[in-house]
N, C-alpha and C. Protein backbone atom coordinates (compact mmCIF):
# COMPACT_ATOMS: atom_id res chain seq x y z
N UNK A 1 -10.10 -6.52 -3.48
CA UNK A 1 -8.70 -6.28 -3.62
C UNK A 1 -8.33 -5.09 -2.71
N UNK A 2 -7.42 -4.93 -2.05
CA UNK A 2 -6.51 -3.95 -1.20
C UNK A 2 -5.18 -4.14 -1.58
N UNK A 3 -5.09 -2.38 -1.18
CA UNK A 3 -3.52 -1.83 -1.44
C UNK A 3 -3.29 -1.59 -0.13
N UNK A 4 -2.56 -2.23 0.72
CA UNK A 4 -1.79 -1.71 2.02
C UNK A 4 -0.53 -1.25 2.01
N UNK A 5 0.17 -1.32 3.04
CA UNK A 5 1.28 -0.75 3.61
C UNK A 5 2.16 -1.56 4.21
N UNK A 6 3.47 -2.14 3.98
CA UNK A 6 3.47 -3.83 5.09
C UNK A 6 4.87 -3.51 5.12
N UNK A 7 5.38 -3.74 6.82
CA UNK A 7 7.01 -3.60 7.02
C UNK A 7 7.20 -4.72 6.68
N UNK A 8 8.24 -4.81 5.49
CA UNK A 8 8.78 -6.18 5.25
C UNK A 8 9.59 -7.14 6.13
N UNK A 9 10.36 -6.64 7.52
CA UNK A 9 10.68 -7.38 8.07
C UNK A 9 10.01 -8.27 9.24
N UNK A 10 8.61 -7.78 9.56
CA UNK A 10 7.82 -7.98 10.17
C UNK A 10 6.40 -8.51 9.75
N UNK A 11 6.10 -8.09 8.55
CA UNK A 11 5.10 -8.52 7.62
C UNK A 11 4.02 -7.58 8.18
N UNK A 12 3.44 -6.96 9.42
CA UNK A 12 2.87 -5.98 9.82
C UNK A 12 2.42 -4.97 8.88
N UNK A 13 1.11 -4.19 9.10
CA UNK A 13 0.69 -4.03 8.23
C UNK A 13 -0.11 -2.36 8.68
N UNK A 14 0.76 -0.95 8.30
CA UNK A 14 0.13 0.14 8.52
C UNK A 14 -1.18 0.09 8.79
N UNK A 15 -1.96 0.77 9.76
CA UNK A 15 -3.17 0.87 10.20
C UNK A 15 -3.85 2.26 10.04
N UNK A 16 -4.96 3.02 10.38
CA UNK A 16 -5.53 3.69 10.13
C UNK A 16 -4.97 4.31 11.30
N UNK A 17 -4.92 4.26 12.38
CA UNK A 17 -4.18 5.02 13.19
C UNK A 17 -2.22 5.45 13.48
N UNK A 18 -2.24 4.79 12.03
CA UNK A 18 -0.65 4.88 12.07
C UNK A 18 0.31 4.37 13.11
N UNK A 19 -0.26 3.09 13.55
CA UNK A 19 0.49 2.13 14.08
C UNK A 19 0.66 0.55 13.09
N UNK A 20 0.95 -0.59 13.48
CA UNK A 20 1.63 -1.84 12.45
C UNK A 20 0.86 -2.58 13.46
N UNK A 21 0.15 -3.91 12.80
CA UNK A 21 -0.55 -4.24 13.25
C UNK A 21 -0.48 -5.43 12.52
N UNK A 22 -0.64 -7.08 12.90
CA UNK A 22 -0.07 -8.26 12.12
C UNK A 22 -1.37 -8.68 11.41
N UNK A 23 -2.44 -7.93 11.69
CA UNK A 23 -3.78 -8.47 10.86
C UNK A 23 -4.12 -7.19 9.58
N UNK A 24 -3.87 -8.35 8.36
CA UNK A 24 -4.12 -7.72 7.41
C UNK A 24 -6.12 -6.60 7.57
N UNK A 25 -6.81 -7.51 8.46
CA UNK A 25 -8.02 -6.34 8.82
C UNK A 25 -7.95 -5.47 9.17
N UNK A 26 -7.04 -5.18 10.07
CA UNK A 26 -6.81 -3.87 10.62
C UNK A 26 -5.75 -3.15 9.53
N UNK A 27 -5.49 -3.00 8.58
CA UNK A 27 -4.95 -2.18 7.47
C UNK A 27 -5.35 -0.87 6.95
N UNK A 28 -4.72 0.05 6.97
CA UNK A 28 -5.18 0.88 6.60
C UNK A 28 -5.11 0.81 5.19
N UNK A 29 -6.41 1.18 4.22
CA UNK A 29 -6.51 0.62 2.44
C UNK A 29 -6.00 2.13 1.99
N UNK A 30 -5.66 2.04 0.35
CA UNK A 30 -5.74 3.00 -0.48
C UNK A 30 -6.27 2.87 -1.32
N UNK A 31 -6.94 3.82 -2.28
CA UNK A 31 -7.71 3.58 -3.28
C UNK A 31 -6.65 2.86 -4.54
N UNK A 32 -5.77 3.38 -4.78
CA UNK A 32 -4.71 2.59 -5.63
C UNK A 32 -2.86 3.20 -5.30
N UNK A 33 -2.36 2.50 -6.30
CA UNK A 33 -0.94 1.99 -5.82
C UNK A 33 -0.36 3.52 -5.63
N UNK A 34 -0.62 4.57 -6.64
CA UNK A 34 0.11 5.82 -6.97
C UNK A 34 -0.42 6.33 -5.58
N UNK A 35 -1.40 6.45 -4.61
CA UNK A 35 -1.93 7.33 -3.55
C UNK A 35 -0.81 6.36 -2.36
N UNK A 36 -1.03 5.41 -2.28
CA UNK A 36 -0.16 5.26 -1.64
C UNK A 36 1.28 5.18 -1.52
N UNK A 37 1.91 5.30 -2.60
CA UNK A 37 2.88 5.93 -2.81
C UNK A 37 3.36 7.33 -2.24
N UNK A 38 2.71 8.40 -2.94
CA UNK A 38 2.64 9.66 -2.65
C UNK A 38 2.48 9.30 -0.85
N UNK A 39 1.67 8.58 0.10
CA UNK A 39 1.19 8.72 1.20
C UNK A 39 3.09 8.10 2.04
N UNK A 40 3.49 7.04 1.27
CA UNK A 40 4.49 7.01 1.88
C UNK A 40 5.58 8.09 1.80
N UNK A 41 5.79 8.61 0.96
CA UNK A 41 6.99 10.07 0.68
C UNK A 41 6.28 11.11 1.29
N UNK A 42 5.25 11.37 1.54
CA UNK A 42 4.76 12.61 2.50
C UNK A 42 4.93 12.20 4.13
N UNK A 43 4.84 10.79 4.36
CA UNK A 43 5.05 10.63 5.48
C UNK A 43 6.54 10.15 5.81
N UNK A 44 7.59 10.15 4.85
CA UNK A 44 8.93 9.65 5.25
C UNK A 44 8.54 8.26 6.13
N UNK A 45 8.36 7.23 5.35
CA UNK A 45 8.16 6.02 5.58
C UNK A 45 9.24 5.43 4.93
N UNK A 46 10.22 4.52 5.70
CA UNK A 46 11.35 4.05 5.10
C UNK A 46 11.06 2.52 4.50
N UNK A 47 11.80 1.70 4.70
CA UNK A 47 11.15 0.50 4.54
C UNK A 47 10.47 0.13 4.38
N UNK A 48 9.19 0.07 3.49
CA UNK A 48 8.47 -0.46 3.59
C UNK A 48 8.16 -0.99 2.21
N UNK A 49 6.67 -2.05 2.28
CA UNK A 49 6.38 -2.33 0.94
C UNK A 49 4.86 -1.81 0.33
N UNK A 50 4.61 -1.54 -0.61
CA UNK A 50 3.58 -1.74 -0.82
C UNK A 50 2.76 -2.93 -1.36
N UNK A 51 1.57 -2.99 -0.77
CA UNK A 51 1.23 -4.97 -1.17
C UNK A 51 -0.32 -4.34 -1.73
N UNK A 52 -0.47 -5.90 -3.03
CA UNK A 52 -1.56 -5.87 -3.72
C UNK A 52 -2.24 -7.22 -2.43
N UNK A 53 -3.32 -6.99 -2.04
CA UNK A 53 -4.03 -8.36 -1.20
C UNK A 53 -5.13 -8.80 -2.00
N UNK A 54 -5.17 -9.56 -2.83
CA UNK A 54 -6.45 -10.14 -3.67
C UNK A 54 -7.14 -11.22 -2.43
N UNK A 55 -8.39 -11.83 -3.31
CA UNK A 55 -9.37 -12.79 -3.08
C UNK A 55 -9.57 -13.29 -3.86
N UNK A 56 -9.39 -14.61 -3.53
CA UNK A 56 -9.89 -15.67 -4.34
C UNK A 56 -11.30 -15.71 -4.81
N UNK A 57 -11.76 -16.40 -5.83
CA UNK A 57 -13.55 -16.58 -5.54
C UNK A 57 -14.18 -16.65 -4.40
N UNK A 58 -13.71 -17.67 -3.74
CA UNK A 58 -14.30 -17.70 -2.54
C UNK A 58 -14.55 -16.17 -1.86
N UNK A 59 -13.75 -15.83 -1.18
CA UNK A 59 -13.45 -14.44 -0.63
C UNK A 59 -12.49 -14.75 -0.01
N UNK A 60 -11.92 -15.56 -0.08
CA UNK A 60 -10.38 -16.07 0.77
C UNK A 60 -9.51 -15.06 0.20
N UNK A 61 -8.23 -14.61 1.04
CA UNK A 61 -7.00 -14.40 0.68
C UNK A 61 -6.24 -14.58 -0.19
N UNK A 62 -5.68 -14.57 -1.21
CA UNK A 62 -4.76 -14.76 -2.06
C UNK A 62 -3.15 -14.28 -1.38
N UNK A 63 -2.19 -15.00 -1.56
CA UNK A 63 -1.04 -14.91 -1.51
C UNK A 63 -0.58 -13.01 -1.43
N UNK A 64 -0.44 -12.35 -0.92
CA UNK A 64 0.38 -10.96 -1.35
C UNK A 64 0.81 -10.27 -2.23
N UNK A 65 0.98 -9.79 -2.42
CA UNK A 65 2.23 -9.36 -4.02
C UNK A 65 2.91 -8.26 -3.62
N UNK A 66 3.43 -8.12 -3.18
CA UNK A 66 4.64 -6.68 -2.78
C UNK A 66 4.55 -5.86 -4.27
N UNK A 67 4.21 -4.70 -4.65
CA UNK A 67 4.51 -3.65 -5.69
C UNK A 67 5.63 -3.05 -5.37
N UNK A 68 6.56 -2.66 -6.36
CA UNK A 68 7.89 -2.20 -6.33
C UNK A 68 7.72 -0.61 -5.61
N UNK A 69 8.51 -0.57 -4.62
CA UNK A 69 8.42 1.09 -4.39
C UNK A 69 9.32 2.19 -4.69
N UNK A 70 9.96 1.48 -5.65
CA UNK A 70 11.53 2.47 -6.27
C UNK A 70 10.58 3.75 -6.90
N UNK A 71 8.72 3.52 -7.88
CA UNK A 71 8.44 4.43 -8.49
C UNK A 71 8.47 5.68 -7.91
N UNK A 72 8.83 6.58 -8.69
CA UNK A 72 8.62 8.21 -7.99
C UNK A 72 7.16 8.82 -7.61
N UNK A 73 7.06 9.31 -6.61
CA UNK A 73 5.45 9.99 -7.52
C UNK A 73 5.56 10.80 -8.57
N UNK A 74 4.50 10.91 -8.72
CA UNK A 74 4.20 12.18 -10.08
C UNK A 74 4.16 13.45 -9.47
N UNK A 75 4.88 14.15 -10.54
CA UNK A 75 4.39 15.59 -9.88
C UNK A 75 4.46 16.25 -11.12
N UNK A 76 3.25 17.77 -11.39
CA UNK A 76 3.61 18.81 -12.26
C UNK A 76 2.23 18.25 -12.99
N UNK A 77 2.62 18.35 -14.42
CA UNK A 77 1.38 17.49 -15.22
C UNK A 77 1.03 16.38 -15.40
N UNK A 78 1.70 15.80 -15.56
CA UNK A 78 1.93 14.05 -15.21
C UNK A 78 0.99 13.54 -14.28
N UNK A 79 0.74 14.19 -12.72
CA UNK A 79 -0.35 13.50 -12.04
C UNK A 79 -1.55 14.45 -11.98
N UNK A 80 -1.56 15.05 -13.21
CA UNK A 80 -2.58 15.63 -13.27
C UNK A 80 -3.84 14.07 -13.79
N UNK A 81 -5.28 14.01 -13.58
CA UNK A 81 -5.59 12.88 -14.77
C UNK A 81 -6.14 13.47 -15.99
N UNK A 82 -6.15 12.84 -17.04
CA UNK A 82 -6.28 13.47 -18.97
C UNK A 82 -8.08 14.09 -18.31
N UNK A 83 -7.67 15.40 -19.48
CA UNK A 83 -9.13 16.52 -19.40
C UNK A 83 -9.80 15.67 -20.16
């Protein structure tokens, strides 16, 4: 499973060098949805989506899933994680 970065009008897909790139391989991953979040508001990234990329059994692709990006990050105690 991967969390990328994908301009929705292009379907392109943030890279590790911070360019868009139409192959989901070349993606730059996050460990989960909240880091990349936070990674888009530190970088003033407008548009964009965040996408869940599963695998099938096989290891095939699964369909996309765009995650909503209205969430805020956390900040204060909240993104602290429980002691």
């Amino acid at each position: 499973m991967k969390i990328v970065i994908q301009n929705p009008q292009d379907l392109s897909f943030l890279t590790e060098l911070r360019q868009w790139s139409p192959h989901l391989k070349d993606a730059m991953t996050f460990e989960n949805f909240r880091i990349a979040l936070d990674f888009c508001s530190r970088q003033k990234l407008g548009k964009v989506q965040v996408v869940l990329q599963a695998e099938d059994e096989a290891g095939g692709p699964l369909p996309a899933l765009p995650l909503p990006p209205e969430v805020p990050p956390l900040r204060g105690a909240a993104a602290r994680p429980p002691a």
